[in-house]
N, C-alpha and C. Protein backbone atom coordinates (compact mmCIF):
# COMPACT_ATOMS: atom_id res chain seq x y z
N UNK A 1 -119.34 -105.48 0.88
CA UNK A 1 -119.25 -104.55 -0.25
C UNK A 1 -120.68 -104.22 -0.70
N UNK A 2 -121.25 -103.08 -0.68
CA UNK A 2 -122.34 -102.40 -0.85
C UNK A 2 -122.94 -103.16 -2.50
N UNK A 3 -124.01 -103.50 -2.84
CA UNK A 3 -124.51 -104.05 -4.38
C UNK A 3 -124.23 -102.68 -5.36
N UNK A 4 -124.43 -102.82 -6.61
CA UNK A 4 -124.39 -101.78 -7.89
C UNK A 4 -125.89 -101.29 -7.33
N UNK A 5 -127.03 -101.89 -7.21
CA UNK A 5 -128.52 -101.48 -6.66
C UNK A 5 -128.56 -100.73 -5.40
N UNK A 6 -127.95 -99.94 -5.33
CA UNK A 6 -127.82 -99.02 -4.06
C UNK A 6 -127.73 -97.72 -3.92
N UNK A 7 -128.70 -97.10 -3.44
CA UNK A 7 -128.71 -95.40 -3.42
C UNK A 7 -127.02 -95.17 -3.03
N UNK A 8 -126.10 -95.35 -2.64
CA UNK A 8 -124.80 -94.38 -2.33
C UNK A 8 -124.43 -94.54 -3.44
N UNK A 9 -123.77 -93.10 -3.35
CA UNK A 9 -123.11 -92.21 -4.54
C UNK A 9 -121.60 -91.97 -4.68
N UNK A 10 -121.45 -91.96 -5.87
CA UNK A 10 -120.46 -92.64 -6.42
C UNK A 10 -120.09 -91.50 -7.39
N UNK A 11 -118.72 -90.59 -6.92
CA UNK A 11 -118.70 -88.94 -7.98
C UNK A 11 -120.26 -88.60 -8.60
N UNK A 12 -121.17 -88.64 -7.44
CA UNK A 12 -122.37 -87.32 -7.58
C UNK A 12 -123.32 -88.40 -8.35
N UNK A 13 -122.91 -89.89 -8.40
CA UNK A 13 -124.46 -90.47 -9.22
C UNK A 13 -124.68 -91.51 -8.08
N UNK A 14 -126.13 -92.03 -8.56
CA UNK A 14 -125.99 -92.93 -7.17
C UNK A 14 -125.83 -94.24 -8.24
N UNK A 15 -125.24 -95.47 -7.25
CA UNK A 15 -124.88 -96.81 -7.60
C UNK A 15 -126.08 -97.49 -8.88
N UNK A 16 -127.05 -97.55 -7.78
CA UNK A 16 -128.52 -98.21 -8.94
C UNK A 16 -128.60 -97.57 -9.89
N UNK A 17 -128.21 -96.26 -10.46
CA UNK A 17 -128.27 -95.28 -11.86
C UNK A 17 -127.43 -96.25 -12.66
N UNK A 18 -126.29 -95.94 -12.23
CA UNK A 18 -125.05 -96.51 -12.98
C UNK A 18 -125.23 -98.09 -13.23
N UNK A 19 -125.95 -98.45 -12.45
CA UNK A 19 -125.86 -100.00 -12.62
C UNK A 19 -127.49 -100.60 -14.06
N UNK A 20 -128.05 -99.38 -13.51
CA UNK A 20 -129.42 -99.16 -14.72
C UNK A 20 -129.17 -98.69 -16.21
N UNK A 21 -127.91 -98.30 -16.37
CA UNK A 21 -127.27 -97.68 -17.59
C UNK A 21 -126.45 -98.91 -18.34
N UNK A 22 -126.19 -99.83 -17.45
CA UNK A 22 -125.61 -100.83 -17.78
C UNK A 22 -124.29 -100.67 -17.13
N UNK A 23 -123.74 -100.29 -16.43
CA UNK A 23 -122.47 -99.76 -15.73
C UNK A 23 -122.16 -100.57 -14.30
N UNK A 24 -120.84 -100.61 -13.92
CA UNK A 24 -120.75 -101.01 -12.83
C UNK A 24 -119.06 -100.70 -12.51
N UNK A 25 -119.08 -100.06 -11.22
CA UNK A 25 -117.92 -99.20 -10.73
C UNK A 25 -117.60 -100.04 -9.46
N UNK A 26 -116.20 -100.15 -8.92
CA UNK A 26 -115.74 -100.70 -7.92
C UNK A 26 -116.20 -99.91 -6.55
N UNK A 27 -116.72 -100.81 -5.96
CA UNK A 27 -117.31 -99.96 -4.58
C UNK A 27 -116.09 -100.68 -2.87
N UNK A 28 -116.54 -99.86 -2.42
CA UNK A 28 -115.11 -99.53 -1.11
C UNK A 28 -115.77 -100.66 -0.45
N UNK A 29 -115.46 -101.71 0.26
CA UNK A 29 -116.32 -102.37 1.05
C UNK A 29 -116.34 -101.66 2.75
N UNK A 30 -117.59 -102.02 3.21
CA UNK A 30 -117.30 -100.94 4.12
C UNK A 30 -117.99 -101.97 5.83
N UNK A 31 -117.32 -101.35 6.92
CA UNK A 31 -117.66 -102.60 8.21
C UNK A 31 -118.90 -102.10 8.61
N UNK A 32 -119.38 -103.18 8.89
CA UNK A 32 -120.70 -103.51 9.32
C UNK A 32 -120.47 -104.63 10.73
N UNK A 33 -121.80 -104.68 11.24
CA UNK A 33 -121.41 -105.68 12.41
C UNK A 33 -122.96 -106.47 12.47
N UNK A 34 -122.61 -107.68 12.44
CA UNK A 34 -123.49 -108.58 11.95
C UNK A 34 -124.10 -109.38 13.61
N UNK A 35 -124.68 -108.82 14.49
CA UNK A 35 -124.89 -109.43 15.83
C UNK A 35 -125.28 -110.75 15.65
N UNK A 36 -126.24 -111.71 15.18
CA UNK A 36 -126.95 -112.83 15.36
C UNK A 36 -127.44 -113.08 13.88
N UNK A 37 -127.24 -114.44 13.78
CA UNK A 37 -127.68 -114.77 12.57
C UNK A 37 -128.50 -116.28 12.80
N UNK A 38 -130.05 -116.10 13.18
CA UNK A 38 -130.75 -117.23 13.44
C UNK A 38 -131.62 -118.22 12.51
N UNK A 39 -131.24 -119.06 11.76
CA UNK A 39 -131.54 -119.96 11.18
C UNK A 39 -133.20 -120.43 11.43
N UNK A 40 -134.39 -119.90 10.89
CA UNK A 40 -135.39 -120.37 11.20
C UNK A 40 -136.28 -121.65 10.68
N UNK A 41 -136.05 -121.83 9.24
CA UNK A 41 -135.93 -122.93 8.58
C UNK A 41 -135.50 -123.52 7.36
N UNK A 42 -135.25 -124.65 6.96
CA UNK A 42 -134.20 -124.85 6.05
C UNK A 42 -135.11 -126.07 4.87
N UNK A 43 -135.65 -125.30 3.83
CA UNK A 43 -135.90 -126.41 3.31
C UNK A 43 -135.48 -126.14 1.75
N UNK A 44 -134.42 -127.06 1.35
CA UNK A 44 -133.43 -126.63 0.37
C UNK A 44 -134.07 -126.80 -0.54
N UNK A 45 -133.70 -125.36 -1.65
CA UNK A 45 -132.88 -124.65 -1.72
C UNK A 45 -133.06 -123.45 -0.97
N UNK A 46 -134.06 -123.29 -0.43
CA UNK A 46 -134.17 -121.97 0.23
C UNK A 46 -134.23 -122.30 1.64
N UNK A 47 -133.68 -120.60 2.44
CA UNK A 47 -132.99 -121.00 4.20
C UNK A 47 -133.98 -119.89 4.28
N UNK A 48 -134.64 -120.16 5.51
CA UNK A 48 -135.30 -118.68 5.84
C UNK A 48 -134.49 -118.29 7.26
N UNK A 49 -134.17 -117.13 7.43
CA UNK A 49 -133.24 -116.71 8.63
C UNK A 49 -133.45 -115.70 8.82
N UNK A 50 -133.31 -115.20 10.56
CA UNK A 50 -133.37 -113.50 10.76
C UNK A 50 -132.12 -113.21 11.71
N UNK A 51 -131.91 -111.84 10.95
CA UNK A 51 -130.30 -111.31 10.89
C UNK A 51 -130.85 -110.43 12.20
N UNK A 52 -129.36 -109.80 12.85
CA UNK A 52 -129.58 -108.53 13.87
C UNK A 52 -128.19 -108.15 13.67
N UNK A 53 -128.77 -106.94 12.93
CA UNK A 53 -127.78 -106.37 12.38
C UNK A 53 -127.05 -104.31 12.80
N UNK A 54 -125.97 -103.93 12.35
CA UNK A 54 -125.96 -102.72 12.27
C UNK A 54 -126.28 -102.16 11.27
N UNK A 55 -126.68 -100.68 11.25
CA UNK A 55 -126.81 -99.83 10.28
C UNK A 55 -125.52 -99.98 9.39
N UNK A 56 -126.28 -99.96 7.28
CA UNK A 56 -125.02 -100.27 6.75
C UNK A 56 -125.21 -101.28 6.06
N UNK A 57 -125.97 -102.46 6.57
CA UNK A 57 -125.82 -103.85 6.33
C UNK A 57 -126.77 -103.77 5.29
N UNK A 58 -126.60 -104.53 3.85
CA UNK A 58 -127.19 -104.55 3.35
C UNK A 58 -127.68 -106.55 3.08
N UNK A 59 -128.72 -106.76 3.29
CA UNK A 59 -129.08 -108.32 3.67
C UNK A 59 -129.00 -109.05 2.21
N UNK A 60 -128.77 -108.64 1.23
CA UNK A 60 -128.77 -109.32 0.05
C UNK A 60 -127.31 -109.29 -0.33
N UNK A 61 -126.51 -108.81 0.33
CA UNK A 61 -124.67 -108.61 -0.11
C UNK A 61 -124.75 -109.66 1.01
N UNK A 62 -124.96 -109.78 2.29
CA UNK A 62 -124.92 -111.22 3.30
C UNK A 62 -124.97 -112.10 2.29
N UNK A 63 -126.60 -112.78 2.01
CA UNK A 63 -126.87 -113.93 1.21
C UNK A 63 -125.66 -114.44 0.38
N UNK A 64 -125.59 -113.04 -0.70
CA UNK A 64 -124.29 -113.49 -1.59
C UNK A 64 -122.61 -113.89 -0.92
N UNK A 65 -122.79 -112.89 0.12
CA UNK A 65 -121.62 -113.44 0.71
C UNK A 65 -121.68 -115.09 1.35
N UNK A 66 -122.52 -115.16 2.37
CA UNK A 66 -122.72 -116.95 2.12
C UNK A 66 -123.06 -117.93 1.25
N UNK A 67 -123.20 -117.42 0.23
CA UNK A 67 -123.47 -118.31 -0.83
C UNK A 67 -122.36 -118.77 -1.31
N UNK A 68 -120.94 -117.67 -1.30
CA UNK A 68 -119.61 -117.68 -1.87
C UNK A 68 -119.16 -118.26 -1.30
N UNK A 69 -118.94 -118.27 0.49
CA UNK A 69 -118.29 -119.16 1.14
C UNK A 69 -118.73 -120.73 1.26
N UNK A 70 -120.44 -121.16 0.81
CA UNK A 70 -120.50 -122.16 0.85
C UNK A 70 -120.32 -122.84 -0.49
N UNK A 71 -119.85 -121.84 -1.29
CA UNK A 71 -119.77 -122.36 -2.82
C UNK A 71 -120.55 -122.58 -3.74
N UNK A 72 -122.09 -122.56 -3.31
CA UNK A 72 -123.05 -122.89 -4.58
C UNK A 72 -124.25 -121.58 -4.87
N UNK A 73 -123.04 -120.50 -4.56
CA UNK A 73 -124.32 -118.91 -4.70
C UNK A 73 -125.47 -118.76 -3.94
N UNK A 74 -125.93 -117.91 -3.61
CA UNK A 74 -126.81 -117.37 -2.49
C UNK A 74 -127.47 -116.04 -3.10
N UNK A 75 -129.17 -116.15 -3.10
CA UNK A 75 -129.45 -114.60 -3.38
C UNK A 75 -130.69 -114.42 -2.37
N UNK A 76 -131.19 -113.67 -2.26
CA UNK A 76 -132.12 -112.76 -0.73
C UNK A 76 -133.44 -113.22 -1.99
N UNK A 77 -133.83 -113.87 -1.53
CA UNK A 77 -135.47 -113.75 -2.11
C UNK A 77 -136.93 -112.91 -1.69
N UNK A 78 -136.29 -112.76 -0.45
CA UNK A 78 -137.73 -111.96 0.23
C UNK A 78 -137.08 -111.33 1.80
N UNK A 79 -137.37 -109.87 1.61
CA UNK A 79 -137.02 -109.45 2.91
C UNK A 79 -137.98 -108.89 4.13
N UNK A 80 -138.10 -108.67 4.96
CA UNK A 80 -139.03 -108.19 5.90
C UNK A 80 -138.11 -107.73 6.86
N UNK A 81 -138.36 -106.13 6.82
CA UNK A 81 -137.67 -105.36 7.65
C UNK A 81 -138.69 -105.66 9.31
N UNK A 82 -138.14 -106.20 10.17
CA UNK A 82 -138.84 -106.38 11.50
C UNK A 82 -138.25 -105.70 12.52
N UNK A 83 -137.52 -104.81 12.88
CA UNK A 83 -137.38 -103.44 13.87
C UNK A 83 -135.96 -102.89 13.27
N UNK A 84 -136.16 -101.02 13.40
CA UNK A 84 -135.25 -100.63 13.15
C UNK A 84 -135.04 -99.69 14.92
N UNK A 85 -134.18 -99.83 15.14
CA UNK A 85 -133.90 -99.20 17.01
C UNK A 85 -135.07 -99.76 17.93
N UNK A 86 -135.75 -98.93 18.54
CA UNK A 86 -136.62 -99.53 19.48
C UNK A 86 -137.80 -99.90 18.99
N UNK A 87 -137.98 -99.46 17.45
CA UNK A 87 -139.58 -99.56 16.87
C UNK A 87 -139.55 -101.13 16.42
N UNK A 88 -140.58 -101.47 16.67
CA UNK A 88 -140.71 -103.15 16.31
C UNK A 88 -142.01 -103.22 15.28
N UNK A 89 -141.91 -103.96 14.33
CA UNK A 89 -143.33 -104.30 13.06
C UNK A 89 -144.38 -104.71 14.03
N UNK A 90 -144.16 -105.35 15.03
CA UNK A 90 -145.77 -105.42 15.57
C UNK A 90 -146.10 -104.00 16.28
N UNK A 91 -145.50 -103.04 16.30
CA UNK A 91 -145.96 -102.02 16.76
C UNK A 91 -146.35 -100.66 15.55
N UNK A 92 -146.25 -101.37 14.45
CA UNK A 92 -146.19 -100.53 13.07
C UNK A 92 -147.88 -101.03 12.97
N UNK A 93 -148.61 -100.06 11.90
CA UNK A 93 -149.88 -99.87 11.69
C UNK A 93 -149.35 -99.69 9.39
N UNK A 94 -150.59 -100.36 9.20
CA UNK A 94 -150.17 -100.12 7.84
C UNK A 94 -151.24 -98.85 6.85
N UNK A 95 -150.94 -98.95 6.13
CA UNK A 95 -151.40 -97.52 5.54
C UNK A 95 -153.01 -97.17 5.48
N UNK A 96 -153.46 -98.12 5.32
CA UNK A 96 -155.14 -98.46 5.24
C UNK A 96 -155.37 -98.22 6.86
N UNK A 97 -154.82 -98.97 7.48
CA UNK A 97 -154.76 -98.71 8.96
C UNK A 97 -155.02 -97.15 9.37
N UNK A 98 -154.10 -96.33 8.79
CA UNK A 98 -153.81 -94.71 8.69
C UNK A 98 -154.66 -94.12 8.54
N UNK A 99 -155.68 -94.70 7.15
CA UNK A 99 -156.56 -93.79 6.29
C UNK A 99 -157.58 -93.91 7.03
N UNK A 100 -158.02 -94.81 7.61
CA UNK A 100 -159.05 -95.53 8.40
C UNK A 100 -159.15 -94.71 9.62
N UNK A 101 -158.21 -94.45 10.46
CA UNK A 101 -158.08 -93.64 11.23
C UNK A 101 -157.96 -92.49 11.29
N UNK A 102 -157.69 -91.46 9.78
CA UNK A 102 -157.66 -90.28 9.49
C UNK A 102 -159.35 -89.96 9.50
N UNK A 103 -160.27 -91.16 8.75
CA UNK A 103 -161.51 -90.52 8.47
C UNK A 103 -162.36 -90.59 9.83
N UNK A 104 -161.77 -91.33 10.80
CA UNK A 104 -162.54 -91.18 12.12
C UNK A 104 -162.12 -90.68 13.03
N UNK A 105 -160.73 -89.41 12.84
CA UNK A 105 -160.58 -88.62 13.49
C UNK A 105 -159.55 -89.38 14.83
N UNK A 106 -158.99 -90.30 14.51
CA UNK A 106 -158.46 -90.57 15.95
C UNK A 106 -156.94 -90.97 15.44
N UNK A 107 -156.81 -90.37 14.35
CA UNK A 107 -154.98 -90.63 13.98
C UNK A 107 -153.74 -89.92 14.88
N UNK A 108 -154.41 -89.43 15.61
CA UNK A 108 -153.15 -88.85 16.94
C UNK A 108 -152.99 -89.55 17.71
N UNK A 109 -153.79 -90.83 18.33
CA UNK A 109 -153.71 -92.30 18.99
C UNK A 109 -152.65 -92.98 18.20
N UNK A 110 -152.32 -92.95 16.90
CA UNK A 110 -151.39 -93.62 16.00
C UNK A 110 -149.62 -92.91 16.09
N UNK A 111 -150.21 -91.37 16.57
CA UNK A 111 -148.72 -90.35 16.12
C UNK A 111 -147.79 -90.96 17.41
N UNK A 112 -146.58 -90.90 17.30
CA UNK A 112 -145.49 -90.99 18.61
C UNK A 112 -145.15 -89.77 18.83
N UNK A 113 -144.62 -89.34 19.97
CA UNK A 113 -144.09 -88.50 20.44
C UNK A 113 -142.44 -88.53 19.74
N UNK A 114 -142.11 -87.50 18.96
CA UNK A 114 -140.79 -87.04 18.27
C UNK A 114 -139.76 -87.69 19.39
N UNK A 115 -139.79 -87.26 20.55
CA UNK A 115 -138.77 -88.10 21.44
C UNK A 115 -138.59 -88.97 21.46
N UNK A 116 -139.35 -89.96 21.41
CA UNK A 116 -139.62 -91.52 21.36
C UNK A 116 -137.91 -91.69 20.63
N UNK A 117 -137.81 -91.10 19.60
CA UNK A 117 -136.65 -91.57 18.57
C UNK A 117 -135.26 -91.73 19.62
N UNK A 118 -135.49 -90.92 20.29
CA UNK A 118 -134.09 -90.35 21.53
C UNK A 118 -133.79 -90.92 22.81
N UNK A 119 -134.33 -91.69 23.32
CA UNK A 119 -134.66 -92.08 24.35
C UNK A 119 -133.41 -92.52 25.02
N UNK A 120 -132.48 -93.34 23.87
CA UNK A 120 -131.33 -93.47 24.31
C UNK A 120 -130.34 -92.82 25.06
N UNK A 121 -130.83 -91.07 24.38
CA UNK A 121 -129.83 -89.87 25.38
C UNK A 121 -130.32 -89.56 26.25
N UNK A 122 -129.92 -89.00 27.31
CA UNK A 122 -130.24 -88.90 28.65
C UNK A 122 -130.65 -87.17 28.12
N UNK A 123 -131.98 -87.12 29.40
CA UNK A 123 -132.92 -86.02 29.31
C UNK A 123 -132.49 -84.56 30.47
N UNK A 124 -132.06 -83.27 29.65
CA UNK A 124 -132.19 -82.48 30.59
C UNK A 124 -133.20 -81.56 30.64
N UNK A 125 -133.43 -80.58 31.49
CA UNK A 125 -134.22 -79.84 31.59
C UNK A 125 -133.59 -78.10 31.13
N UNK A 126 -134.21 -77.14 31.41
CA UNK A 126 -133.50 -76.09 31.23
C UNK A 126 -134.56 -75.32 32.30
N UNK A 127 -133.75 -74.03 32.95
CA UNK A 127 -134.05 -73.12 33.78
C UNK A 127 -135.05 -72.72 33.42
N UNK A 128 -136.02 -72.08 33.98
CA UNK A 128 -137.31 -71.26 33.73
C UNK A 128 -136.15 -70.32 33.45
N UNK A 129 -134.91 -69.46 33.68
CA UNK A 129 -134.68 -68.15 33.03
C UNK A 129 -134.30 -68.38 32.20
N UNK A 130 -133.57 -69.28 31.52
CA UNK A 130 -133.01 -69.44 30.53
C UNK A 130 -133.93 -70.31 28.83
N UNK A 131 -135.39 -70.27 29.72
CA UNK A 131 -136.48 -70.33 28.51
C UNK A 131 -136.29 -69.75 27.50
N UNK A 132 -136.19 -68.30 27.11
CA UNK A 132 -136.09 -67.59 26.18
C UNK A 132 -134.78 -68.64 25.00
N UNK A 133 -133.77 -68.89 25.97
CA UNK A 133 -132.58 -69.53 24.72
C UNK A 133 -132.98 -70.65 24.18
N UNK A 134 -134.29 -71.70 24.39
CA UNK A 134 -134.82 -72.60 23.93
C UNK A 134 -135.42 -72.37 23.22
N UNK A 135 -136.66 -71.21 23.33
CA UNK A 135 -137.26 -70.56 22.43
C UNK A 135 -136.64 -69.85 20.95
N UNK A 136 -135.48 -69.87 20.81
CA UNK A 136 -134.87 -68.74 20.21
C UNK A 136 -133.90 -69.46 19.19
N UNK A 137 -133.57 -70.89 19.94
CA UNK A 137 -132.78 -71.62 19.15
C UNK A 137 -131.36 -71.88 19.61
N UNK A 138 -130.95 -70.60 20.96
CA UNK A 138 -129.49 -70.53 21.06
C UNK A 138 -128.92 -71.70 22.26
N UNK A 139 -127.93 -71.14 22.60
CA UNK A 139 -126.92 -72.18 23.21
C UNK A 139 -127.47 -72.10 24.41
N UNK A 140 -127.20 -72.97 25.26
CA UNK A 140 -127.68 -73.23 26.33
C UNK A 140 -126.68 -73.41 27.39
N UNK A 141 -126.16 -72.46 28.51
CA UNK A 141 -124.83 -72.53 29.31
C UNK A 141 -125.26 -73.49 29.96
N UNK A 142 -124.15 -74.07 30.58
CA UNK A 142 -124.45 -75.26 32.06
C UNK A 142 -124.82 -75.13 32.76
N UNK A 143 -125.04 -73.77 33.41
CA UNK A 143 -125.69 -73.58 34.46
C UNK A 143 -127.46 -73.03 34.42
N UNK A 144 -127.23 -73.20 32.93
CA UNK A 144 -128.89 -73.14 32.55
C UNK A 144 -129.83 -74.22 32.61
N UNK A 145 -129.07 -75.36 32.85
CA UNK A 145 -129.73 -76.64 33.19
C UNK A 145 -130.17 -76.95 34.81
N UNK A 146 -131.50 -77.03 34.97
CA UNK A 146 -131.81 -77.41 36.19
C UNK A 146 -131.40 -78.72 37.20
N UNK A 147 -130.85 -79.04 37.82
CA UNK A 147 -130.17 -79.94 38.75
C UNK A 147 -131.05 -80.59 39.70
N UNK A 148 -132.30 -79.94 40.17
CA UNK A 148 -132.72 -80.72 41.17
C UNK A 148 -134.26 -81.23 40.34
N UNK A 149 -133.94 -81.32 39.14
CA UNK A 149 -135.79 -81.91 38.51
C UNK A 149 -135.32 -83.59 38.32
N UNK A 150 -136.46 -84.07 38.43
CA UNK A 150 -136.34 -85.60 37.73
C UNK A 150 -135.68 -86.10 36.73
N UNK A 151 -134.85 -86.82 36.71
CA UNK A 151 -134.02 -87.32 35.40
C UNK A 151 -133.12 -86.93 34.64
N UNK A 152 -132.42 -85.48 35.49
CA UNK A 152 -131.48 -84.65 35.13
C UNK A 152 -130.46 -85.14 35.50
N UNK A 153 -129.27 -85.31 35.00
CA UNK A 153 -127.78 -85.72 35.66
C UNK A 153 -127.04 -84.42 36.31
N UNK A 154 -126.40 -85.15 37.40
CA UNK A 154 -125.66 -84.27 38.42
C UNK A 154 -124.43 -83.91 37.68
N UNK A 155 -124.59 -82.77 38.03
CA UNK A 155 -123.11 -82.27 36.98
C UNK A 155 -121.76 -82.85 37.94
N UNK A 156 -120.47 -82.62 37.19
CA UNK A 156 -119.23 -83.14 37.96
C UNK A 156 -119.29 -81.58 39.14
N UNK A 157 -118.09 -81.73 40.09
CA UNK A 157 -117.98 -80.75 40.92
C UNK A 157 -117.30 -80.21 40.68
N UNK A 158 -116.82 -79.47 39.36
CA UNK A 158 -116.44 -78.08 38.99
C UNK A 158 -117.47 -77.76 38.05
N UNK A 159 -118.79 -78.20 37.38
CA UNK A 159 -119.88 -77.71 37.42
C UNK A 159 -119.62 -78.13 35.77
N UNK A 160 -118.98 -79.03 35.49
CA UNK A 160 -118.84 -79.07 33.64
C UNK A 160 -120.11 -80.61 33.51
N UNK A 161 -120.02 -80.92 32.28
CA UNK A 161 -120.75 -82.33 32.25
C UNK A 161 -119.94 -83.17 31.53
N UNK A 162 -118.53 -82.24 31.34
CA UNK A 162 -118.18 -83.20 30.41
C UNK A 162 -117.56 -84.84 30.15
N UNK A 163 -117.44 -85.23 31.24
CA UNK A 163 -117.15 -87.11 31.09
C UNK A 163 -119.03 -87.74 31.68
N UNK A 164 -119.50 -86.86 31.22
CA UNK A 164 -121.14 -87.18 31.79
C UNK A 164 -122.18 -87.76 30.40
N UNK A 165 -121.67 -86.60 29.54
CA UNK A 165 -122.53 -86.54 28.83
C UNK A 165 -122.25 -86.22 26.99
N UNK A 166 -122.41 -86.29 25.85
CA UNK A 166 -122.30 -85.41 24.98
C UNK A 166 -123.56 -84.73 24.49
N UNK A 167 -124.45 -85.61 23.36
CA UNK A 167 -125.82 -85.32 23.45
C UNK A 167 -126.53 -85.65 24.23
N UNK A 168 -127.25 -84.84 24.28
CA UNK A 168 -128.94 -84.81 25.09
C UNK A 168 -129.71 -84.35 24.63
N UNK A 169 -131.11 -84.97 24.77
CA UNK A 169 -132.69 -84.36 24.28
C UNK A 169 -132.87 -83.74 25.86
N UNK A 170 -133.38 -82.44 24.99
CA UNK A 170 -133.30 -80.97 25.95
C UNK A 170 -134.71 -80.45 25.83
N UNK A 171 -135.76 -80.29 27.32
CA UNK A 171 -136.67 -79.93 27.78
C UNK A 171 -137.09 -78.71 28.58
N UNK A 172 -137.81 -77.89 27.63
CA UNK A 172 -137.69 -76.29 28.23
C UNK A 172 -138.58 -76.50 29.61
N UNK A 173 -138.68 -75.29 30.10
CA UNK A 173 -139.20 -75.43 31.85
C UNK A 173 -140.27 -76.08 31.47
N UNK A 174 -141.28 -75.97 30.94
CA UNK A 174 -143.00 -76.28 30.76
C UNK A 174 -142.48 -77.96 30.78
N UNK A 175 -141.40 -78.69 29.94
CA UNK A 175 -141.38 -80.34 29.83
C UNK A 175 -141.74 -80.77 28.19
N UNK A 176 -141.94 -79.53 27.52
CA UNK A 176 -141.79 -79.85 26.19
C UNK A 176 -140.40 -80.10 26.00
N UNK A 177 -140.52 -80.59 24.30
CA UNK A 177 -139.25 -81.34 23.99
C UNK A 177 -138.78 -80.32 23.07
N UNK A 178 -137.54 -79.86 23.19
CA UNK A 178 -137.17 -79.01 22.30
C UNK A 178 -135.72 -79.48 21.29
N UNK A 179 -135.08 -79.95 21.40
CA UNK A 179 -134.15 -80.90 20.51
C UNK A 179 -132.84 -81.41 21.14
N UNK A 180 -132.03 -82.13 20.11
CA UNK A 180 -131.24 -82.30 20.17
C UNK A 180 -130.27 -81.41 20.59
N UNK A 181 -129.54 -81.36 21.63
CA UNK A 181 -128.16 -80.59 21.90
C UNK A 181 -126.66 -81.51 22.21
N UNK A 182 -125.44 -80.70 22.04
CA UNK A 182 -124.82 -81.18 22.33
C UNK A 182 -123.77 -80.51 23.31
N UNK A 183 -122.98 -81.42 24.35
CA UNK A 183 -122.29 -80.66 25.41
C UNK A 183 -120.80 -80.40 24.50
N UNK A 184 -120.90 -79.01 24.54
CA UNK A 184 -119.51 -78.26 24.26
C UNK A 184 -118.38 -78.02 25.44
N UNK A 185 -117.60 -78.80 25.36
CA UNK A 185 -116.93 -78.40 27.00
C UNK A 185 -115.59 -77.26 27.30
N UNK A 186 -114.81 -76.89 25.90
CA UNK A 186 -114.74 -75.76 26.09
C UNK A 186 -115.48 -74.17 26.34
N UNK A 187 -116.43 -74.37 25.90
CA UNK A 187 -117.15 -72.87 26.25
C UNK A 187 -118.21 -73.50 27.55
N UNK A 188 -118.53 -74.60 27.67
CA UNK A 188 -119.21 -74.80 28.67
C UNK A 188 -120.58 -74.83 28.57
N UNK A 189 -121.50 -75.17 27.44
CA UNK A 189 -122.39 -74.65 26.91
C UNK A 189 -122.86 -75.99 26.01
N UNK A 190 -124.15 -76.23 25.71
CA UNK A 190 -124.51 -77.22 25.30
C UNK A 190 -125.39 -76.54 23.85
N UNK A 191 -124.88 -76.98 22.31
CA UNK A 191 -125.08 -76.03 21.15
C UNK A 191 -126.27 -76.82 20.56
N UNK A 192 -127.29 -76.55 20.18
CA UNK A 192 -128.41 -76.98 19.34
C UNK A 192 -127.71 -77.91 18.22
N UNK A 193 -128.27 -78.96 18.38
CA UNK A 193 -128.16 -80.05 16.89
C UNK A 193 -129.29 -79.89 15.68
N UNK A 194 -130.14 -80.14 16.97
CA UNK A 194 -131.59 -80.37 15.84
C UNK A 194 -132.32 -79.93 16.50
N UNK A 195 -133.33 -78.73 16.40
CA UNK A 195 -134.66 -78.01 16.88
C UNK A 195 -135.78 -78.85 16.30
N UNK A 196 -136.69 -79.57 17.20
CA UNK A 196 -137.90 -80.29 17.05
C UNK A 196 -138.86 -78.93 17.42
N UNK A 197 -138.57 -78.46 18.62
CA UNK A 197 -139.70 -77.45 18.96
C UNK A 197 -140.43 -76.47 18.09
N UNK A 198 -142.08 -76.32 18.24
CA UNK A 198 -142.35 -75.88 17.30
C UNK A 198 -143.20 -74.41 17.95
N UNK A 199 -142.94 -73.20 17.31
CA UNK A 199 -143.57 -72.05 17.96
C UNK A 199 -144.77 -72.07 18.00
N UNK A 200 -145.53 -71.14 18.95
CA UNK A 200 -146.79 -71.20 18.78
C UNK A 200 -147.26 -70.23 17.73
C-alpha cells in the first residue's frame, strides 16, 4: 500500500499534499514484485539490506511491512537508490563532477547516447526510400524496413512482424536513432511512439 508521502494522486491532489494538511485518505494497495531481499548487516536495532525490486515499490512501505509481520515496527532510515534498469551508481557522476566538466569543455564524454535507455527492444533500420517518413514523423510500412542490415529481424513469411516484435527503437538509413515505434499489425505498419530525432 503506497505511504500518505507520495506523489500519486488521489481525485487531482497528490498523497504528500493531503497528508501535509493533516489528512489521510485510503489508498488501493497495488502489486509490486519484490525479486531479492539481501540481508547485509544486522546490528540491532537497525538491519542494513539491499532490495531488487520492480517499478512501484516503495522501500519504506517494505520496512513497515516487515516490521508488522515481525511485530516490533520497522521504518527505512536511509535509502540509496543503486541502479534503476541497466544504469548502475558506479556508473553515475555527481553534480560537481558535471560542473567540473562543463568548465573544461569535455561534458559530452559524460552525455549517453538517448538509446542507451532502449536497448532492451530490438533495433530496426528503415529504407533509404522511406527516409523522408522518419524525417517527417510518419508511419513506417513493413516493407520500409531493411532486411539484409545488421541486427534487423527477419520478418515472418507473409512479410508481417507480428509474433516478432511490438516496439522497436527505429534507425533511419544514415544509423541515427530516431524513436520509439510500434508494430501495428493490422495496417501493417509500425506507428511512432516517441520521436528522439532531432532536425537539422
Amino acid at each position: 500500500v503506497p505511504p500518505m508521502y507520495s506523489a500519486i494522486k488521489v481525485n487531482g491532489r497528490k498523497l504528500y499534499e493531503i497528508a501535509r494538511a493533516g489528512g489521510e485518505v485510503e489508498r488501493k494497495a497495488r502489486r509490486v514484485q519484490i525479486h531479492d531481499i539481501t540481508i547485509e548487516s544486522m546490528e540491532l536495532p537497525r538491519v542494513t539490506m539491499t532490495v531488487t525490486c520492480s517499478k512501484g515499490t516503495y522501500i519504506r512501505t517494505l520496512c513497515h511491512d516487515i516490521g508488522e509481520k515481525l511485530g516490533c515496527g520497522a521504518c527505512m532510515e536511509q535509502l540509496v537508490r543503486t541502479r534503476v534498469a541497466d544504469f548502475s551508481i558506479e556508473d553515475s557522476v555527481t553534480l560537481s563532477q558535471l560542473e567540473e566538466a562543463v568548465r573544461e569543455g569535455r561534458e559530452e564524454l559524460l552525455i549517453l547516447a538517448v538509446d542507451r535507455l532502449f536497448l532492451k527492444l530490438p533495433a530496426l533500420t528503415v529504407k533509404e526510400e522511406f527516409q523522408k517518413n522518419v524525417e517527417n514523423g510518419n508511419r513506417i510500412p513493413a516493407e520500409g524496413i531493411a532486411e539484409d542490415l545488421p541486427g534487423n529481424l527477419a520478418k515472418e513469411a507473409e512479410g508481417s512482424f507480428s509474433s516478432i516484435i511490438q516496439d522497436a527503437r527505429i534507425y533511419d538509413y544514415e544509423g541515427r536513432f530516431v524513436g520509439i515505434y510500434r508494430y501495428q499489425q493490422k495496417e501493417q505498419d509500425f506507428k511512432p511512439v516517441k520521436i528522439f530525432l532531432e532536425k537539422d
